[in-house]
C-alpha atoms as a PDB file:
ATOM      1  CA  UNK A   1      -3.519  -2.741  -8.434  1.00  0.00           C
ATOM      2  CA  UNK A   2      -5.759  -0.164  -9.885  1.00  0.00           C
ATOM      3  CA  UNK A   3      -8.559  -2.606 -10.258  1.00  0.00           C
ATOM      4  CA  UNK A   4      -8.470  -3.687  -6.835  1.00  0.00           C
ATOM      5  CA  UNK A   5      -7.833   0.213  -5.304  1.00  0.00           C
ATOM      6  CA  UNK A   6     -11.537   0.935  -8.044  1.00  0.00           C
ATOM      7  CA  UNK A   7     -13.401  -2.208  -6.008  1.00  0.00           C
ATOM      8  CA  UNK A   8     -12.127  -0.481  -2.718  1.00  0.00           C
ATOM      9  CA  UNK A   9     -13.981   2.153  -3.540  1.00  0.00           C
ATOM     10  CA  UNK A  10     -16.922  -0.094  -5.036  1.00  0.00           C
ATOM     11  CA  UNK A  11     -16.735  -1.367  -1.624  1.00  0.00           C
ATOM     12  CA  UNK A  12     -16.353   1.210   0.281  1.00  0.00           C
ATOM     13  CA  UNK A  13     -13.318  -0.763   2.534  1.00  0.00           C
ATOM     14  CA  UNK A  14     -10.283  -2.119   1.978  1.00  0.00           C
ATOM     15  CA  UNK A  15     -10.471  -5.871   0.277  1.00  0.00           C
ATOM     16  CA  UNK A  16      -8.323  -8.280   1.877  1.00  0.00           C
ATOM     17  CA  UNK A  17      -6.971  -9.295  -1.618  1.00  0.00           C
ATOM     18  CA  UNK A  18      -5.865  -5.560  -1.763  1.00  0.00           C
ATOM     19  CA  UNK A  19      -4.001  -5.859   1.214  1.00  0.00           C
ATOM     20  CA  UNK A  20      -1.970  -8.753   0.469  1.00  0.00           C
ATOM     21  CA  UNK A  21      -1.355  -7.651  -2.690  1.00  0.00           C
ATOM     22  CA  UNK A  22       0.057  -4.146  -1.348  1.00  0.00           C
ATOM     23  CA  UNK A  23       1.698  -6.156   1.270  1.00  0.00           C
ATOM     24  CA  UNK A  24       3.611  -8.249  -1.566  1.00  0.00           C
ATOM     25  CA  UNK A  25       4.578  -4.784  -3.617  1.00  0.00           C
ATOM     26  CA  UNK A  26       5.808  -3.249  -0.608  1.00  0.00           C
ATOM     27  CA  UNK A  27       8.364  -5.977   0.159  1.00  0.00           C
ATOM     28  CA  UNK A  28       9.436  -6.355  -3.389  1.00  0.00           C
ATOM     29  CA  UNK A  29       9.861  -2.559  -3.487  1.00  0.00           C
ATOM     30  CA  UNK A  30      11.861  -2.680   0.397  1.00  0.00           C
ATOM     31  CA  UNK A  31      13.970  -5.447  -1.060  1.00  0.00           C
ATOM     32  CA  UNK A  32      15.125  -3.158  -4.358  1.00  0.00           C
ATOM     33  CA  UNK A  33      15.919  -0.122  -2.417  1.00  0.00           C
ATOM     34  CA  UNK A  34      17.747  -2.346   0.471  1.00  0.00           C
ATOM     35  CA  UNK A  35      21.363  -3.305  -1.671  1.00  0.00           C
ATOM     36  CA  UNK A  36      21.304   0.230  -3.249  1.00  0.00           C
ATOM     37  CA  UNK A  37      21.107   1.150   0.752  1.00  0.00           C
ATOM     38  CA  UNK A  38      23.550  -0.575   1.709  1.00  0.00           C
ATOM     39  CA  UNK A  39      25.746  -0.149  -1.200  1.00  0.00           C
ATOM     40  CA  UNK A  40      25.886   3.975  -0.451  1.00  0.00           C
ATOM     41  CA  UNK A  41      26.268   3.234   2.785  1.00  0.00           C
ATOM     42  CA  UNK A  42      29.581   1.143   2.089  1.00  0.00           C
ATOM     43  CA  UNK A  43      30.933   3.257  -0.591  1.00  0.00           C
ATOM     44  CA  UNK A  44      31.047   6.492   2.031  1.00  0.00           C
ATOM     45  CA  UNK A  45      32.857   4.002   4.770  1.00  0.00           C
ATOM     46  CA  UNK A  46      34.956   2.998   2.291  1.00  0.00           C
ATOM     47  CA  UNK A  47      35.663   6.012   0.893  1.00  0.00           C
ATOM     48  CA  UNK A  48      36.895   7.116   4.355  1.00  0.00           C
ATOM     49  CA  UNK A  49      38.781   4.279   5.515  1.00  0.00           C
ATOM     50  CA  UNK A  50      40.793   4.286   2.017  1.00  0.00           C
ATOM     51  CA  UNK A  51      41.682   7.903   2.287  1.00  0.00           C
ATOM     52  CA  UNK A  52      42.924   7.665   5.905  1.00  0.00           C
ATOM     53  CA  UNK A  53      45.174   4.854   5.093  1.00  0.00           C
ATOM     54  CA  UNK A  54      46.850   6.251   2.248  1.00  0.00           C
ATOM     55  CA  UNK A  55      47.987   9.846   3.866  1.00  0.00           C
END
């Protein structure tokens, strides 16, 4: 990624090699942070719907 964001600037404009690249990195990232997400998200309804049942 470095290499390519040094030829950018070689360039002087974004290469489209660069772009998918990013593009790919991006959705890998998105799909990491997605379960952990979702999974916080769950644990505080959960968290609710568990306490209200017990009382």
């Amino acid at each position: 990624m470095t290499q390519l964001t040094s030829q950018n600037i070689e360039l002087g404009m974004i290469n489209v090699t660069y772009q998918e690249y990013a593009t790919k990195k991006m959705m890998v990232g998105l799909s990491n942070v997605l379960p952990l997400f979702i999974m916080v998200v769950l644990s505080a309804i959960g968290e609710n719907i568990f306490s209200d049942s017990t009382q």
